[in-house]
C-alpha atoms as a PDB file:
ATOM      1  CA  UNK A   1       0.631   0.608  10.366  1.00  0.00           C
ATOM      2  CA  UNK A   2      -0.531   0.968   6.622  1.00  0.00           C
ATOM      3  CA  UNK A   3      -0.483  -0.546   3.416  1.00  0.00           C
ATOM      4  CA  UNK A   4      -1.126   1.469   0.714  1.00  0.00           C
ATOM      5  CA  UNK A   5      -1.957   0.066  -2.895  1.00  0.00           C
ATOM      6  CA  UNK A   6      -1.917   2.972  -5.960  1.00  0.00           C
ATOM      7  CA  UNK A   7      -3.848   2.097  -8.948  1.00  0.00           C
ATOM      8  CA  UNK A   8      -5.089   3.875 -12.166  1.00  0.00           C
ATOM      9  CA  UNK A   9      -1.962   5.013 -14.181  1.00  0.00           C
ATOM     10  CA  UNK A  10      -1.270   4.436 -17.850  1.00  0.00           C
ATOM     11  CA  UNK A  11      -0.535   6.163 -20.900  1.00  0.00           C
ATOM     12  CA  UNK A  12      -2.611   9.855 -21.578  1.00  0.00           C
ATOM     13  CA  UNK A  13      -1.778  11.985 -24.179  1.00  0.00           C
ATOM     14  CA  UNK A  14      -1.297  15.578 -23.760  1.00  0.00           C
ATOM     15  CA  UNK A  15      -4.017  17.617 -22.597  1.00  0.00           C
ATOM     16  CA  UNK A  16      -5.928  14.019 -21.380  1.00  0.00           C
ATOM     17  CA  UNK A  17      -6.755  13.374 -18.088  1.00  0.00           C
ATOM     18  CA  UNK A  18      -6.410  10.660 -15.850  1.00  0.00           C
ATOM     19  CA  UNK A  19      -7.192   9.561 -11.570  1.00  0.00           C
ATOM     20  CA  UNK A  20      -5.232   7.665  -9.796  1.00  0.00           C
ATOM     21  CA  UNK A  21      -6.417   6.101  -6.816  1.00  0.00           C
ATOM     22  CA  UNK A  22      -4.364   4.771  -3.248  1.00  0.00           C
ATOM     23  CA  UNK A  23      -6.041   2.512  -1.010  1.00  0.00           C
ATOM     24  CA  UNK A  24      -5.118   2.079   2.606  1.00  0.00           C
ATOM     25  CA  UNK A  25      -5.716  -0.747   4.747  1.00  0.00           C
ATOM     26  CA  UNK A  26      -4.377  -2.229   8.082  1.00  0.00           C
ATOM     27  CA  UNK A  27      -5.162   0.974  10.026  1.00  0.00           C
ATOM     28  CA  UNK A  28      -7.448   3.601  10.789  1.00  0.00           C
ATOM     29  CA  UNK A  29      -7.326   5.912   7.832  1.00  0.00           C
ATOM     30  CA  UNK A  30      -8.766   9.017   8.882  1.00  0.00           C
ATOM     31  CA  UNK A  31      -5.941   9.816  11.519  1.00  0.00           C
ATOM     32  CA  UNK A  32      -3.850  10.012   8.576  1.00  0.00           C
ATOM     33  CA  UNK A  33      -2.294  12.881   6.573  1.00  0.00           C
ATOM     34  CA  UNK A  34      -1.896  11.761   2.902  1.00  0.00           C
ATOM     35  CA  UNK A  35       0.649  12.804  -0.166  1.00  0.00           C
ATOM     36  CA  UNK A  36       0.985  11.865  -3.417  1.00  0.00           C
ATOM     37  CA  UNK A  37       4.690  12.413  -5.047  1.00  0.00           C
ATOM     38  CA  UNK A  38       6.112  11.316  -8.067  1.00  0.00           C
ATOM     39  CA  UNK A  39       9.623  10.540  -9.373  1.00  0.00           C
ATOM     40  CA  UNK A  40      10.543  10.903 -13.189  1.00  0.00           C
ATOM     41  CA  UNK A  41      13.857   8.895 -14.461  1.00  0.00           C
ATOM     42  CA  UNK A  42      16.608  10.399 -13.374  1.00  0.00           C
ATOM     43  CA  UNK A  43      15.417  13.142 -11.051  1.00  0.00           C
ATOM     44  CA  UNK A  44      14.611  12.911  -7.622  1.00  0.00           C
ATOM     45  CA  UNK A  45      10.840  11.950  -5.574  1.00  0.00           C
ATOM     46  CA  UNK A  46       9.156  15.442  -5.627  1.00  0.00           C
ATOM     47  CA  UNK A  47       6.143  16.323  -3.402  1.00  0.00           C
ATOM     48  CA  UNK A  48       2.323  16.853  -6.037  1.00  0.00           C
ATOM     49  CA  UNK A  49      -0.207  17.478  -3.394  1.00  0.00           C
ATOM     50  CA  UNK A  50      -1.078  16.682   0.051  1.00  0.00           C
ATOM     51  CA  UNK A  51      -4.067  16.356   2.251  1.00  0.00           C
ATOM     52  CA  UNK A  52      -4.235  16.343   6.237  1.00  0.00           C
ATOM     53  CA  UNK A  53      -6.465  14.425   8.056  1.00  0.00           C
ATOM     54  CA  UNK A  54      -8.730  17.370   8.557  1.00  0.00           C
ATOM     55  CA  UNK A  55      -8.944  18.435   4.558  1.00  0.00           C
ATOM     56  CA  UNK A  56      -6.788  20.786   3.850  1.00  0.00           C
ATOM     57  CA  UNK A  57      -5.123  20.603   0.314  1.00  0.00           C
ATOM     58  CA  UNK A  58      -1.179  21.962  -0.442  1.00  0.00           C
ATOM     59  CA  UNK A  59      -0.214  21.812  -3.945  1.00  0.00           C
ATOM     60  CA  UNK A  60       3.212  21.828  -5.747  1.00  0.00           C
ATOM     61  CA  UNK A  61       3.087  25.366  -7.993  1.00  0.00           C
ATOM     62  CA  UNK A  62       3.989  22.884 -11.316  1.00  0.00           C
ATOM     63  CA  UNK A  63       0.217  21.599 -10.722  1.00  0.00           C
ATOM     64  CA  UNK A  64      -1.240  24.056  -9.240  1.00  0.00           C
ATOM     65  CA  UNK A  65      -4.813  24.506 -11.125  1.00  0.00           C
ATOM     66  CA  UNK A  66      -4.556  21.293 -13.004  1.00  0.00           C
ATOM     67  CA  UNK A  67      -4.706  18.586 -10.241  1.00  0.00           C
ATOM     68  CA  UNK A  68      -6.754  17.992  -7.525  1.00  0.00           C
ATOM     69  CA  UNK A  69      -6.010  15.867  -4.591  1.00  0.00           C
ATOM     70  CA  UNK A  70      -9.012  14.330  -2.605  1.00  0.00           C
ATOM     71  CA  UNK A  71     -10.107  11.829   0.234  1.00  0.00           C
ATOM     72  CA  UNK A  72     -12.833   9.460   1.021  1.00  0.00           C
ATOM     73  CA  UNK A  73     -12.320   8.218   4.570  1.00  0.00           C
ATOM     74  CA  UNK A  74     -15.091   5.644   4.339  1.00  0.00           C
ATOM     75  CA  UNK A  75     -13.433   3.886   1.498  1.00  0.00           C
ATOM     76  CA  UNK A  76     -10.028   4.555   2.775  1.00  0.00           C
ATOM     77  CA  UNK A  77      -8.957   6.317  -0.194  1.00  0.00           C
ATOM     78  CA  UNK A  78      -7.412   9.168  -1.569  1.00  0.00           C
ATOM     79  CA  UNK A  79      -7.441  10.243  -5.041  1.00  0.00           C
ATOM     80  CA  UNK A  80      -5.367  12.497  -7.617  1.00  0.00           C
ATOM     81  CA  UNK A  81      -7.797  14.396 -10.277  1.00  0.00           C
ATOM     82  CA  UNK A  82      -5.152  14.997 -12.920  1.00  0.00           C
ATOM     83  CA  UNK A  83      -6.182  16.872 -15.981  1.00  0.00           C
ATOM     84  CA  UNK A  84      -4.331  19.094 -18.164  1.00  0.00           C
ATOM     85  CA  UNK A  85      -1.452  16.540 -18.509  1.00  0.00           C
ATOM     86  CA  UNK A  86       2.055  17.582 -19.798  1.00  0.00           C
ATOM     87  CA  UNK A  87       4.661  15.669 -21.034  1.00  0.00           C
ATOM     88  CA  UNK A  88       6.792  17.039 -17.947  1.00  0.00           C
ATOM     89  CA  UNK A  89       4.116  15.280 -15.464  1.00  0.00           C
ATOM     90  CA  UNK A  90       5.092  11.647 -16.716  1.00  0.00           C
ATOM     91  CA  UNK A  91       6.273  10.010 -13.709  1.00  0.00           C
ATOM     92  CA  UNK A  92       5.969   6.967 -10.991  1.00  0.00           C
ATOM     93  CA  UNK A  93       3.545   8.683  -8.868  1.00  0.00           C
ATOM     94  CA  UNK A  94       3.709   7.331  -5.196  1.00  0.00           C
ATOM     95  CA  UNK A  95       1.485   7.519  -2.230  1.00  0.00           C
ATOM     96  CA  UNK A  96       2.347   8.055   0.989  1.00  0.00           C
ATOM     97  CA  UNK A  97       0.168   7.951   4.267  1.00  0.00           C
ATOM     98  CA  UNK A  98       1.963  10.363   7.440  1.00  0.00           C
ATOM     99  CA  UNK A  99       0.680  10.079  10.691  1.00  0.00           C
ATOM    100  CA  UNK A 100       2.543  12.043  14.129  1.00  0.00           C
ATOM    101  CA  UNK A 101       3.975   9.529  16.874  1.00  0.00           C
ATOM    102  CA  UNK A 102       5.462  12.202  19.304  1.00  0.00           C
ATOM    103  CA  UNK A 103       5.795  15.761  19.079  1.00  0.00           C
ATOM    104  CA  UNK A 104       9.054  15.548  17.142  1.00  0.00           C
ATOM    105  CA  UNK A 105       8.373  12.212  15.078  1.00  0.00           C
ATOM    106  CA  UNK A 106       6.227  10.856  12.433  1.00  0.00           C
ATOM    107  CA  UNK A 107       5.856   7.354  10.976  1.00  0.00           C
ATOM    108  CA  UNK A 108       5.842   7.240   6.429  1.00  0.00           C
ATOM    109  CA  UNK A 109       3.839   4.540   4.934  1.00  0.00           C
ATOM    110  CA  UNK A 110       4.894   4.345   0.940  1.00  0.00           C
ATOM    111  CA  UNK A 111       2.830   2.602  -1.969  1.00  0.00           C
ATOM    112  CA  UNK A 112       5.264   0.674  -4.705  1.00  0.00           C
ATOM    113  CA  UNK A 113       3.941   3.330  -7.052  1.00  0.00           C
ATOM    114  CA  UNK A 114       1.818   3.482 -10.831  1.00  0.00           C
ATOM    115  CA  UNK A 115       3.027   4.656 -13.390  1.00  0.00           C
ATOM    116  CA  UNK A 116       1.750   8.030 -15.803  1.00  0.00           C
ATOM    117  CA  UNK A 117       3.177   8.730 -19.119  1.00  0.00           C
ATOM    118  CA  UNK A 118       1.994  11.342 -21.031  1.00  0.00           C
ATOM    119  CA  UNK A 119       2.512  10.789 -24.615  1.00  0.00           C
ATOM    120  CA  UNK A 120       1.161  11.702 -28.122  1.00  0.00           C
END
């Protein structure tokens, strides 16, 4: 069991950068593999980056080069480095904590989400 709590959205203009921070609590957060997605009006929740418990990093190919997905397991937290912000990447960005139950099962653990508009 998790709770996760995202924080640091707003409104960037183009170009502008911004980090958004998740913060997990109620479990152990290093056995966890961590996400952040996002879901623009209209469209469905899309996978930005992830990062497993042991570091490595998967990127979507929109963000590839421009975003940066990080942990710190002492302050049970993971971060998004966004920079380079489009228009396109306005969103409800979501984090989401993974962690495997049985071979063939995994438990989700969502955030309620922050918001990122990017805006001139």
């Amino acid at each position: 069991q998790v709770q996760l709590v995202e924080s640091g959205g707003g409104l960037v203009q183009p170009g502008g950068s911004l980090r958004l921070s998740c913060a997990a609590s109620g479990s152990i957060f290093s056995m966890y593999d961590m996400g952040w997605y996002r879901q623009a009006p209209g469209k469905q929740r899309e996978l930005v980056a992830l990062i497993t418990n042991g570091g490595t990093t998967t990127y979507a190919e929109s963000v590839k080069g421009r975003f940066t997905i990080s942990r710190d397991n002492a302050k049970n937290t993971v971060y998004l480095q966004m920079n380079s912000l489009k228009p396109e990447d306005t969103a409800i960005y979501y984090c989401k904590a993974d962690t495997l139950v049985t071979s063939l099962k995994s438990l989700s653990f969502w955030g309620q989400g922050t918001q990122v508009t990017v805006s001139s």
